[in-house]
PDB file of N, CA and C in Angstrom:
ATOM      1  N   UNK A   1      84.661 162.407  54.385  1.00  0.00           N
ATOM      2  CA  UNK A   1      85.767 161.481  54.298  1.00  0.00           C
ATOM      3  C   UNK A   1      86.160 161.213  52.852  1.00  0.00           C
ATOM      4  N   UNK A   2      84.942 161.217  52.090  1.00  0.00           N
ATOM      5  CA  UNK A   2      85.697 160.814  50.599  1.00  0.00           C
ATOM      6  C   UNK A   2      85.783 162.208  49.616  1.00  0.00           C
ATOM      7  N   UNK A   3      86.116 163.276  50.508  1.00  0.00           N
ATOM      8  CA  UNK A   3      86.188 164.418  49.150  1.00  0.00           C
ATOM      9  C   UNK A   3      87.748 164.696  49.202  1.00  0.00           C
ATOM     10  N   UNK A   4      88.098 164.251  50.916  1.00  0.00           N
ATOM     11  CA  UNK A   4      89.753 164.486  50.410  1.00  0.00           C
ATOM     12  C   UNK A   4      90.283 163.305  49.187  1.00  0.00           C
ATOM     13  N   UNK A   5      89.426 161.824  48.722  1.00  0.00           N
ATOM     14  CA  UNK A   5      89.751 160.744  48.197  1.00  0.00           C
ATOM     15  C   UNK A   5      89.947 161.604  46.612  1.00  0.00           C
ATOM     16  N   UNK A   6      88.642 162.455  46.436  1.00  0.00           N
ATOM     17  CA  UNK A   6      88.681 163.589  44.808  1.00  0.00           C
ATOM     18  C   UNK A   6      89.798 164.229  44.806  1.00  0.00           C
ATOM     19  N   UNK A   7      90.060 164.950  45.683  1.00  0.00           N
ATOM     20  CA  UNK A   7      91.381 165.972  45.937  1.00  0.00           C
ATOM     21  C   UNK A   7      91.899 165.339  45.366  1.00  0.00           C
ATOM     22  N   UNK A   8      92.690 164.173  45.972  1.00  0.00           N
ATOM     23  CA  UNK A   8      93.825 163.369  45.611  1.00  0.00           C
ATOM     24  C   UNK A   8      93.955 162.865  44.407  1.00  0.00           C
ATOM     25  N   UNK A   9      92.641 162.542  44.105  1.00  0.00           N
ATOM     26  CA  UNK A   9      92.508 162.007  41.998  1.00  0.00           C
ATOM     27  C   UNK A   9      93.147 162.843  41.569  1.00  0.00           C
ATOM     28  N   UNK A  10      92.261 164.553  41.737  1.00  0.00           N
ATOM     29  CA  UNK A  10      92.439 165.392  41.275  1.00  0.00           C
ATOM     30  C   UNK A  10      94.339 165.818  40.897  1.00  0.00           C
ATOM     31  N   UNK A  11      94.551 165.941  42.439  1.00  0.00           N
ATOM     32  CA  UNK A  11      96.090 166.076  42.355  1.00  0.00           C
ATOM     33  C   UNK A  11      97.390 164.909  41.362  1.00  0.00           C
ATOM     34  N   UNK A  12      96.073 163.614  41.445  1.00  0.00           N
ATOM     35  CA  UNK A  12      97.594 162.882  40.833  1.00  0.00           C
ATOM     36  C   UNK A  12      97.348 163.162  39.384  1.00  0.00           C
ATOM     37  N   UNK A  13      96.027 163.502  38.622  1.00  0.00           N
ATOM     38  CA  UNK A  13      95.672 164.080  37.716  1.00  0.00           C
ATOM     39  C   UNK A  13      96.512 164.911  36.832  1.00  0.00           C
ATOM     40  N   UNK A  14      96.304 166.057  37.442  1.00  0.00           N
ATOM     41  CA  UNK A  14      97.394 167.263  37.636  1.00  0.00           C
ATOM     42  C   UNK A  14      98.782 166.687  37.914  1.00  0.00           C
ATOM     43  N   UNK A  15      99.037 166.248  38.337  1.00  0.00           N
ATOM     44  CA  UNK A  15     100.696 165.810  38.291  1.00  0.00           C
ATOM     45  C   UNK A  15     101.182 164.569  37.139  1.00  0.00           C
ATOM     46  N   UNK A  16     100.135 163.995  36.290  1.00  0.00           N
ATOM     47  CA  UNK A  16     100.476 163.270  35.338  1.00  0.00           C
ATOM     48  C   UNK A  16     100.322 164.365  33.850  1.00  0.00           C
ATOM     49  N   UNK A  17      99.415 164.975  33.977  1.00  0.00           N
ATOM     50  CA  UNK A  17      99.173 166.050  33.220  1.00  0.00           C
ATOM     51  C   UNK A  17     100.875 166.634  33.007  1.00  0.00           C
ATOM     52  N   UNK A  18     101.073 167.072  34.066  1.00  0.00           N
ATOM     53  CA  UNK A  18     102.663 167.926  34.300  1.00  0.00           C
ATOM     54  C   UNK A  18     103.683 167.164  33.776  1.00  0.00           C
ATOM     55  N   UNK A  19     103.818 165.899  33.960  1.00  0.00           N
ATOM     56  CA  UNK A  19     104.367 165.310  33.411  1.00  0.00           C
ATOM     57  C   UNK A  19     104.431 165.154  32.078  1.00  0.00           C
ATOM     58  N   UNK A  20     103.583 164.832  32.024  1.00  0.00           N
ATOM     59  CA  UNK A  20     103.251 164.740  30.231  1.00  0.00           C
ATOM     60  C   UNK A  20     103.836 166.327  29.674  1.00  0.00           C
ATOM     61  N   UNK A  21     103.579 167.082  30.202  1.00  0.00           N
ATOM     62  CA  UNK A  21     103.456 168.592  29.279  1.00  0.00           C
ATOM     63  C   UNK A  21     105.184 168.659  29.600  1.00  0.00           C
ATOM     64  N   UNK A  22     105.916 168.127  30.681  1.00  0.00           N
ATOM     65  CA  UNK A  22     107.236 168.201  30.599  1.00  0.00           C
ATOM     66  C   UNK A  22     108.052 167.748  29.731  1.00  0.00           C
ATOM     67  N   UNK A  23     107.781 166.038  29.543  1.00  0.00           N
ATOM     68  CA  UNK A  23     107.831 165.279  28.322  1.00  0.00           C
ATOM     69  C   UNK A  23     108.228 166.135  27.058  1.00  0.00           C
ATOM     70  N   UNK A  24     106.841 166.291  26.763  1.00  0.00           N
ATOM     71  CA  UNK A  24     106.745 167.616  25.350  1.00  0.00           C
ATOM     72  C   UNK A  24     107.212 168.332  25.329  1.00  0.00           C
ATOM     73  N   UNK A  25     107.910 169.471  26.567  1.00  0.00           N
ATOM     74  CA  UNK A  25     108.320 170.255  26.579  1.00  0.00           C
ATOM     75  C   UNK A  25     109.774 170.220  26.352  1.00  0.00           C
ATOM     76  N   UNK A  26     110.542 169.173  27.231  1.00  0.00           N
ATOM     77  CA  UNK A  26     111.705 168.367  26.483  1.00  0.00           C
ATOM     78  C   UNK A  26     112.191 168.126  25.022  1.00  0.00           C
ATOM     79  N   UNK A  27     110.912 167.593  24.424  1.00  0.00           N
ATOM     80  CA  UNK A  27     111.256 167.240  23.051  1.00  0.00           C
ATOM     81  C   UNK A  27     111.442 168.762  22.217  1.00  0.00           C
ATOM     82  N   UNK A  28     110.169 169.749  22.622  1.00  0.00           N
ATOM     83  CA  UNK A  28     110.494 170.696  21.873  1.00  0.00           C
ATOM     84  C   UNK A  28     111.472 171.313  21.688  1.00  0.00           C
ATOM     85  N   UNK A  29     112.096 171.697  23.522  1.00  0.00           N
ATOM     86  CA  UNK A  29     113.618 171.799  23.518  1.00  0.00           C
ATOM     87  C   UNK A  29     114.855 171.476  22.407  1.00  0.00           C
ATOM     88  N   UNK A  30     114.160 170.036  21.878  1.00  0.00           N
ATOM     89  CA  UNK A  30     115.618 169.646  21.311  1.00  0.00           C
ATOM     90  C   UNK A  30     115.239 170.574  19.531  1.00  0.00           C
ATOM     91  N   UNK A  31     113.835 170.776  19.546  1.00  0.00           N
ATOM     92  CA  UNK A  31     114.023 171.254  18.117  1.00  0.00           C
ATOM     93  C   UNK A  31     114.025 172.882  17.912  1.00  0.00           C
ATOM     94  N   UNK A  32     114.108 173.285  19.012  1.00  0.00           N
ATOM     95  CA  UNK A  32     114.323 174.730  19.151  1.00  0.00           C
ATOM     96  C   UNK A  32     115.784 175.412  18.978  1.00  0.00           C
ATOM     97  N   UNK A  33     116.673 176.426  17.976  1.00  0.00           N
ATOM     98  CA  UNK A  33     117.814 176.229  18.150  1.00  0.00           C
ATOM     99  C   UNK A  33     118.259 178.049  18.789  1.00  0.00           C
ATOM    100  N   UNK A  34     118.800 178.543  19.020  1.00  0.00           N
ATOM    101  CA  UNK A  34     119.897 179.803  18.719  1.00  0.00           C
ATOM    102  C   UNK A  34     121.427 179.691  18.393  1.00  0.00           C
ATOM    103  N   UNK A  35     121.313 180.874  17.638  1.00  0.00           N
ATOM    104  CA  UNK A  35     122.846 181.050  17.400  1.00  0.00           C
ATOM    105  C   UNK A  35     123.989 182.290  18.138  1.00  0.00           C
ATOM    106  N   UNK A  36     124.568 182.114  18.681  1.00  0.00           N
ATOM    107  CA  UNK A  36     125.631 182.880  19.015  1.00  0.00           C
ATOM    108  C   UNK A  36     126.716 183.087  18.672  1.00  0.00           C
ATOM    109  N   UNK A  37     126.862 184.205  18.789  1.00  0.00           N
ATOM    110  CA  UNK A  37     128.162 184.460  17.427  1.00  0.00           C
ATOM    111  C   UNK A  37     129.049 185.338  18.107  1.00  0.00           C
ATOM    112  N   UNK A  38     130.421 185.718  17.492  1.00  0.00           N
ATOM    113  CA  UNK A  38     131.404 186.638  18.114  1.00  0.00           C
ATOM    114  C   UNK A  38     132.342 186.965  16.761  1.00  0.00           C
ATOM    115  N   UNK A  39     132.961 188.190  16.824  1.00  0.00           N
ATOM    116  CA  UNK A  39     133.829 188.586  16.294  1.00  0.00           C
ATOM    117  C   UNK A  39     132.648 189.238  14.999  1.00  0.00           C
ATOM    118  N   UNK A  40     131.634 189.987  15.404  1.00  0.00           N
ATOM    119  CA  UNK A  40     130.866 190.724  14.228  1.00  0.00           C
ATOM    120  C   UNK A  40     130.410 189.623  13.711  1.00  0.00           C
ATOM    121  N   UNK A  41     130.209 188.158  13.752  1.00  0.00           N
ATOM    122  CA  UNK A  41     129.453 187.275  13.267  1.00  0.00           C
ATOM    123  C   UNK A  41     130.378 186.784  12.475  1.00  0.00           C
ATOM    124  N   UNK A  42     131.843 186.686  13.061  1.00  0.00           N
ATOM    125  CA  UNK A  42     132.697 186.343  12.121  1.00  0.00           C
ATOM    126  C   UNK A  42     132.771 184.614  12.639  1.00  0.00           C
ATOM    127  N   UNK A  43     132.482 184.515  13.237  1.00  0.00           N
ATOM    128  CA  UNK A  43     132.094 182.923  14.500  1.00  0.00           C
ATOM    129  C   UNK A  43     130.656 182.758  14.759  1.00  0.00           C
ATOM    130  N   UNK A  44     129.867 181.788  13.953  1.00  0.00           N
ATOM    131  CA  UNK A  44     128.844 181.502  14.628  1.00  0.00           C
ATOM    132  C   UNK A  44     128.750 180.577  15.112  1.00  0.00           C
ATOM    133  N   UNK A  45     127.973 179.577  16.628  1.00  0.00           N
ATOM    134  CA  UNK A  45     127.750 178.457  16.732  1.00  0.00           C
ATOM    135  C   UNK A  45     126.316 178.348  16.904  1.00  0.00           C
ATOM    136  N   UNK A  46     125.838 177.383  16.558  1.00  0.00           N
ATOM    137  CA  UNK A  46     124.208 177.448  16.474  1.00  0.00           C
ATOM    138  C   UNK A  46     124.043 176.183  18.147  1.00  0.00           C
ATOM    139  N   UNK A  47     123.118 175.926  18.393  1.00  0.00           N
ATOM    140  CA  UNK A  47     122.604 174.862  19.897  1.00  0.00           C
ATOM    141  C   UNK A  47     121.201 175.126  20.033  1.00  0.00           C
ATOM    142  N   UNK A  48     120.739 173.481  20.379  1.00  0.00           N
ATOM    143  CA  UNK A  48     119.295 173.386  20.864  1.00  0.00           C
ATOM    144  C   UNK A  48     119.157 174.337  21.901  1.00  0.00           C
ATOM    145  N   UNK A  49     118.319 174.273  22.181  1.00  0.00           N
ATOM    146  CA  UNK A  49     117.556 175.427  23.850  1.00  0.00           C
ATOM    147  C   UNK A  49     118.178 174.155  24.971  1.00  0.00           C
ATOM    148  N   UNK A  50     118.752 173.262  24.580  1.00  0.00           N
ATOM    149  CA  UNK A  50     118.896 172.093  25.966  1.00  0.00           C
ATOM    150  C   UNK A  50     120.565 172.877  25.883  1.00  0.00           C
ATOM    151  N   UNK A  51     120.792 173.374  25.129  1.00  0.00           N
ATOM    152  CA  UNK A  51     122.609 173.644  24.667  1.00  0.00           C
ATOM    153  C   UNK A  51     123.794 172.654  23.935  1.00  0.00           C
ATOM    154  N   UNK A  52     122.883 171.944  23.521  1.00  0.00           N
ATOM    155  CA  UNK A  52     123.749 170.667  22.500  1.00  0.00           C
ATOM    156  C   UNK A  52     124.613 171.654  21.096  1.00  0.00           C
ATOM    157  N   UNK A  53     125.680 172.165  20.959  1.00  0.00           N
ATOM    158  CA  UNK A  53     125.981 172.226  19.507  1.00  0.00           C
ATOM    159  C   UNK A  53     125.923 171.921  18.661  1.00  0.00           C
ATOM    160  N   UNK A  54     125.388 172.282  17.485  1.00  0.00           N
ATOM    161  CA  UNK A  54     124.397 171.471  16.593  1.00  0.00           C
ATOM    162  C   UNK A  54     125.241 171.877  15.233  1.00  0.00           C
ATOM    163  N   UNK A  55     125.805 173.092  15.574  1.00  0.00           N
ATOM    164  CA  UNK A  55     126.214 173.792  13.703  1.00  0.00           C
ATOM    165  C   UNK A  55     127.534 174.895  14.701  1.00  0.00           C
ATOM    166  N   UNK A  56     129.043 175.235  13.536  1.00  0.00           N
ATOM    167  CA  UNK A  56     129.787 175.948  13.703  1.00  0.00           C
ATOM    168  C   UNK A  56     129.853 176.377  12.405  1.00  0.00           C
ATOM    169  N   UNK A  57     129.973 177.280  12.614  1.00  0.00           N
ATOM    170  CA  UNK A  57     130.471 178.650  11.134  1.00  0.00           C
ATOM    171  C   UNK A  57     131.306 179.506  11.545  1.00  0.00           C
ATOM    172  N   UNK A  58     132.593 179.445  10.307  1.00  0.00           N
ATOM    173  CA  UNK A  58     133.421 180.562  10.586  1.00  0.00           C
ATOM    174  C   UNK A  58     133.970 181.123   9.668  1.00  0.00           C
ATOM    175  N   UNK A  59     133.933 182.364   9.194  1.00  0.00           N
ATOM    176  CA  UNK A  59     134.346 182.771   8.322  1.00  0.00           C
ATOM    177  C   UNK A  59     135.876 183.031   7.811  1.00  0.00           C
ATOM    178  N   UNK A  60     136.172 181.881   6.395  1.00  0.00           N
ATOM    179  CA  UNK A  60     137.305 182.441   6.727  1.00  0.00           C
ATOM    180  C   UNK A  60     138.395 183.347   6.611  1.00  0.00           C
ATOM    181  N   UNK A  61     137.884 184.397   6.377  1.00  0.00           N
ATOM    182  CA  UNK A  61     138.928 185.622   6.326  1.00  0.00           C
ATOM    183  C   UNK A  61     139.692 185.464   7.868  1.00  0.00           C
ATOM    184  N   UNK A  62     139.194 184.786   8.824  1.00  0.00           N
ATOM    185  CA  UNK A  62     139.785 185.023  10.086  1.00  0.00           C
ATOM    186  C   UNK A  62     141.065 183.615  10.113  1.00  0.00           C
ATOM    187  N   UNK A  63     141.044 183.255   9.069  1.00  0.00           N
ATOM    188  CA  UNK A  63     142.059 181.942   8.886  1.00  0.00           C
ATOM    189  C   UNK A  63     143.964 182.197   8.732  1.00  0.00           C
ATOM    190  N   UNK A  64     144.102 183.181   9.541  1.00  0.00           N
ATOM    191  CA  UNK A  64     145.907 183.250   9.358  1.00  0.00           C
ATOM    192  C   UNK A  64     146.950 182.874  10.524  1.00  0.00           C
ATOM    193  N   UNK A  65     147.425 182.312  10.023  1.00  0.00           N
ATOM    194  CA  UNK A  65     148.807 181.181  11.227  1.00  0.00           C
ATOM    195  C   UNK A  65     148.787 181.974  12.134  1.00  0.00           C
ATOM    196  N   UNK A  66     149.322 183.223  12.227  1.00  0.00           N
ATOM    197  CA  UNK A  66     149.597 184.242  13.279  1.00  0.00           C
ATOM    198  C   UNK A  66     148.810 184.520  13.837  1.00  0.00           C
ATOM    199  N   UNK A  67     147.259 184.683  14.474  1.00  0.00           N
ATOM    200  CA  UNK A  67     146.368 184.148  14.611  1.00  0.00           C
ATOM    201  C   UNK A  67     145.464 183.392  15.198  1.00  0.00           C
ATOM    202  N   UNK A  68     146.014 182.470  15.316  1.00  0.00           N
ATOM    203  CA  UNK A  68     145.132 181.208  16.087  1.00  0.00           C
ATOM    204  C   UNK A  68     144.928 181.133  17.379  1.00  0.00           C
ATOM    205  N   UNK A  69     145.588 182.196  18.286  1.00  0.00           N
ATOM    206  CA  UNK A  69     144.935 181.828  19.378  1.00  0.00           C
ATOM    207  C   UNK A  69     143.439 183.300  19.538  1.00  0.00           C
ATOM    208  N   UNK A  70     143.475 184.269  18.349  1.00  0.00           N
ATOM    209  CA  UNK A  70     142.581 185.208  18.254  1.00  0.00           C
ATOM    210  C   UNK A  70     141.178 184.143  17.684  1.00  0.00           C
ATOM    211  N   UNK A  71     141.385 183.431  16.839  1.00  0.00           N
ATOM    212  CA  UNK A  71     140.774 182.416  16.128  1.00  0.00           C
ATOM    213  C   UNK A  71     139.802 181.447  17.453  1.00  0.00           C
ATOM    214  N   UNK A  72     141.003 180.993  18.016  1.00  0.00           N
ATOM    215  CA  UNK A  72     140.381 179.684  19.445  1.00  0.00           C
ATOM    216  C   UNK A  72     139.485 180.842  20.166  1.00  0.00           C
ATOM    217  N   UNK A  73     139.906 182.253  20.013  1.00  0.00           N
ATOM    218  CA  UNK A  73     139.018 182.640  21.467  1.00  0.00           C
ATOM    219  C   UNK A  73     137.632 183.181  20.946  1.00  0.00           C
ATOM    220  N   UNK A  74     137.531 183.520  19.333  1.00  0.00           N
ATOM    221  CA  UNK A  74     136.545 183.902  19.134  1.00  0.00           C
ATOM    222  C   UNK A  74     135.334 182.692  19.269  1.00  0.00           C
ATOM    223  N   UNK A  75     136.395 181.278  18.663  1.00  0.00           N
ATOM    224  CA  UNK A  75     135.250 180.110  18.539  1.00  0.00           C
ATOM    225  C   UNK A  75     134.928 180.093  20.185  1.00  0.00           C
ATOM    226  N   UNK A  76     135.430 180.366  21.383  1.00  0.00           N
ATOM    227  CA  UNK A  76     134.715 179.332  22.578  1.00  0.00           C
ATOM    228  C   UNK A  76     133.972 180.747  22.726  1.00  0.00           C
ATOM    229  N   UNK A  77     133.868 182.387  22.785  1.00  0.00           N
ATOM    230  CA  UNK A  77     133.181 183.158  23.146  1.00  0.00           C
ATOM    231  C   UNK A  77     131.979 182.529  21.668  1.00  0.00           C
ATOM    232  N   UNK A  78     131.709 182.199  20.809  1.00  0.00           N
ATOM    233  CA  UNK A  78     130.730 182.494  20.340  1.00  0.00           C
ATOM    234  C   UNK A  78     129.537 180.871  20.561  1.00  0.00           C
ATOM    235  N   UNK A  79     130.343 180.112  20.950  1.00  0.00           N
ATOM    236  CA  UNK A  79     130.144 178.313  22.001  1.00  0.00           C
ATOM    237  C   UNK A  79     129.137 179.252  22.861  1.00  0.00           C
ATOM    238  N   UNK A  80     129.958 179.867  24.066  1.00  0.00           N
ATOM    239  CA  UNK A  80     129.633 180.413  25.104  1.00  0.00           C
ATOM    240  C   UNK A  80     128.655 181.065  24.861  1.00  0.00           C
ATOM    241  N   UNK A  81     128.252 181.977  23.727  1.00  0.00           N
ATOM    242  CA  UNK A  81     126.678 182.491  23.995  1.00  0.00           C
ATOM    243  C   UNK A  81     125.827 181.998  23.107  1.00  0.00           C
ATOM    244  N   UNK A  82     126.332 181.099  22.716  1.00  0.00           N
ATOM    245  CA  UNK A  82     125.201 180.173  22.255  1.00  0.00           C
ATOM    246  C   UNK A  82     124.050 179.039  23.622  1.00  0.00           C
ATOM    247  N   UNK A  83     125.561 179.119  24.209  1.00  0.00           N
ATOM    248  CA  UNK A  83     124.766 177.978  25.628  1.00  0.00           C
ATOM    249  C   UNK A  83     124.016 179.040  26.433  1.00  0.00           C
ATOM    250  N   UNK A  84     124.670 180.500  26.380  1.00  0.00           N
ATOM    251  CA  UNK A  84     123.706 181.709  27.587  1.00  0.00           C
ATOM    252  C   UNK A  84     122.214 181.762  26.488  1.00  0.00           C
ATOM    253  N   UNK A  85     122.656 181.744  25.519  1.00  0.00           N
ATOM    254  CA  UNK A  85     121.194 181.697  25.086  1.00  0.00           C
ATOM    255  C   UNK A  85     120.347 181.021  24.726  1.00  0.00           C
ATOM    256  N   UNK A  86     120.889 179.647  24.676  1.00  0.00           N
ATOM    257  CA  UNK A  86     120.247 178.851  24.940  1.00  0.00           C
ATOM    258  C   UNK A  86     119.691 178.384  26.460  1.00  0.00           C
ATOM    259  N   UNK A  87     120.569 178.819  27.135  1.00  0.00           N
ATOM    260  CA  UNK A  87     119.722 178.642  29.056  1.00  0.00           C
ATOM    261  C   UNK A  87     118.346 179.437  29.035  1.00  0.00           C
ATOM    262  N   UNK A  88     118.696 180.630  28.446  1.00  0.00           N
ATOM    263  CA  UNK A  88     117.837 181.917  28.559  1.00  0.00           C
ATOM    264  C   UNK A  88     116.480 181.399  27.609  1.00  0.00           C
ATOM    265  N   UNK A  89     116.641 180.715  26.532  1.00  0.00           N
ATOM    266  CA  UNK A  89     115.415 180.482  25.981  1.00  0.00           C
ATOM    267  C   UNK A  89     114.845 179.133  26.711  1.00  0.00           C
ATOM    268  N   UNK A  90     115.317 178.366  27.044  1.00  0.00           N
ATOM    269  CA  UNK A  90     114.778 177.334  28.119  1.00  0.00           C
ATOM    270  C   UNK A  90     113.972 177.483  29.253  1.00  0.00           C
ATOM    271  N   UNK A  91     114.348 178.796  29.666  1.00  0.00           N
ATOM    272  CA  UNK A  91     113.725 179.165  30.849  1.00  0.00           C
ATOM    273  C   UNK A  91     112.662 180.433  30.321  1.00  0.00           C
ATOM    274  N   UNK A  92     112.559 180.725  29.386  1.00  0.00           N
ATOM    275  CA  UNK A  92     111.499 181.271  28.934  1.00  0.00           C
ATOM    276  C   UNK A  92     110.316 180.089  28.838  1.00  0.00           C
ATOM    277  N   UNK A  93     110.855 178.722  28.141  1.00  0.00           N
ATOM    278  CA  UNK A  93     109.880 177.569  28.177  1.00  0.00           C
ATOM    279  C   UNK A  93     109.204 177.262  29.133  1.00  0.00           C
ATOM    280  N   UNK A  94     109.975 177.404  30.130  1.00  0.00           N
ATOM    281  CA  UNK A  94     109.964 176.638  31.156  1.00  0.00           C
ATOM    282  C   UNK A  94     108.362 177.691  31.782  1.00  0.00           C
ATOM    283  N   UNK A  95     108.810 179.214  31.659  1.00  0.00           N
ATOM    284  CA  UNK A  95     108.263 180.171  32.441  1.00  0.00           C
ATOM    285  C   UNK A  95     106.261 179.843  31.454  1.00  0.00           C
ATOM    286  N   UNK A  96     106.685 179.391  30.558  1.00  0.00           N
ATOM    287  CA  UNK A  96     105.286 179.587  29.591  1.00  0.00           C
ATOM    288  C   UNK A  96     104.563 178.223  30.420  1.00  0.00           C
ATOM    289  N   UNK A  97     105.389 177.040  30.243  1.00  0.00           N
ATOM    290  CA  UNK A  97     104.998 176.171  30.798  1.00  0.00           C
ATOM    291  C   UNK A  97     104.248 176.249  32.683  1.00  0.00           C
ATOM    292  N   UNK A  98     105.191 176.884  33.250  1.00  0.00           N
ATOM    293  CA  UNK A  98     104.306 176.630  34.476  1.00  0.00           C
ATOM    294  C   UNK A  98     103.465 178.059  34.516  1.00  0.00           C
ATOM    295  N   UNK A  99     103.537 179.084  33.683  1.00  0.00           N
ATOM    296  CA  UNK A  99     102.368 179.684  33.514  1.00  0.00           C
ATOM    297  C   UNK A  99     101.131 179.337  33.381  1.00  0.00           C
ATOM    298  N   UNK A 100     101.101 178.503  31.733  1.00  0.00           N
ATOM    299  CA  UNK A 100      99.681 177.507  31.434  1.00  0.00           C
ATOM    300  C   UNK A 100      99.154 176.424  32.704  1.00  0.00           C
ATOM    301  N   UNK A 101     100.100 175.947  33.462  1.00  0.00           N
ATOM    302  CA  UNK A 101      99.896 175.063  34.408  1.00  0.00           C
ATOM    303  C   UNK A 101      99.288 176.130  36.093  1.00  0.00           C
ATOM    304  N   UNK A 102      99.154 176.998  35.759  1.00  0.00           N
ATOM    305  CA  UNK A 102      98.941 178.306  37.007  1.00  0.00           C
ATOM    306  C   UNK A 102      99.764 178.097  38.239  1.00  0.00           C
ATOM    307  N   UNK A 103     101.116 177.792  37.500  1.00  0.00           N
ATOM    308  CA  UNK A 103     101.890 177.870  38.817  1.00  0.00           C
ATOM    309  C   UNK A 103     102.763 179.223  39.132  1.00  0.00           C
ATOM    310  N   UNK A 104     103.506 178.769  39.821  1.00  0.00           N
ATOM    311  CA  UNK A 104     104.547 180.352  40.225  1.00  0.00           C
ATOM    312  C   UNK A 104     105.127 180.361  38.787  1.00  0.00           C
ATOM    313  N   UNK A 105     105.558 181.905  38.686  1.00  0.00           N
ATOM    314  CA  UNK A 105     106.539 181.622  37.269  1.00  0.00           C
ATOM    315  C   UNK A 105     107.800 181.076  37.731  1.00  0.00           C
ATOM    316  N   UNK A 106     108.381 181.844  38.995  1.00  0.00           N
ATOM    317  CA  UNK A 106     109.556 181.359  39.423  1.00  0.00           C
ATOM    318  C   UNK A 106     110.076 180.338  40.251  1.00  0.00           C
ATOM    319  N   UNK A 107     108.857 179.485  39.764  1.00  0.00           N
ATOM    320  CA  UNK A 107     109.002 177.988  40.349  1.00  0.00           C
ATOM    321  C   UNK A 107     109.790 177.477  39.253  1.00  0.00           C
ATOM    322  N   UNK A 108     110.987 176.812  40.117  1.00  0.00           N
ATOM    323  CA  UNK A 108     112.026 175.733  38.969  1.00  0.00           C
ATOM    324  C   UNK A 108     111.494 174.305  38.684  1.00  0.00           C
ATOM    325  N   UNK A 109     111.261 174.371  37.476  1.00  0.00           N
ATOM    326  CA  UNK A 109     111.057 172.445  37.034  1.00  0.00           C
ATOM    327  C   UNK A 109     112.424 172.418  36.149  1.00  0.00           C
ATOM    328  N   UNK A 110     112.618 171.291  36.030  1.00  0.00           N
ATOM    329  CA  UNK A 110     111.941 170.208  36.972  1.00  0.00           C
ATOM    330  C   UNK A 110     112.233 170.049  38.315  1.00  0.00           C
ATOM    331  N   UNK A 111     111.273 169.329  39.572  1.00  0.00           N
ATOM    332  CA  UNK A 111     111.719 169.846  40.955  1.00  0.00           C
ATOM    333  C   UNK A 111     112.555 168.878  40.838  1.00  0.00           C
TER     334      UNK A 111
END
């Protein structure tokens, strides 16, 4: 009768543990960055692994009136893979994290 009572320590154990390592894992998120860029790196935008934009760079040789809508599309394609790569390194975190924890890799946290 009292070993399922251990189990259960055990389990809420393990699930404060998880918590905690999520916590951390969060914060690291925010100090982790990539950059994505477009137009030969003529557009960079930099973003945490959460996908916050953090930094834009653009070079400006690409600065002429005639222009600007070549200009707008390079800035949101190089936005745009800044956030794909930033998803993509998140879920690498994510995959390390419930690795160390011996779970599925392709278990999604948070549930």
């Amino acid at each position: 009768m009292f070993k399922g009572m251990g189990d259960m320590a055990k389990m809420m154990k393990a699930a404060k543990d998880m918590q905690g390592k999520m916590a951390e894992m969060q914060e690291e998120m925010d100090k982790i960055t990539v950059t994505g860029e477009s137009g030969a790196g003529l557009v960079r935008a930099t973003a945490t692994a959460k996908g916050e934009l953090t930094a834009l760079e653009i070079d400006s040789s690409i600065f002429h009136p005639d222009e600007k809508e070549v200009v707008e599309d390079l800035i949101l394609a190089a936005i745009k893979d800044a956030q794909a790569k930033a998803a993509e390194r998140s879920q690498q975190e994510m995959a390390k994290m419930t690795e160390g924890l011996g779970l599925p890799a392709d278990m999604k946290l948070p549930f």
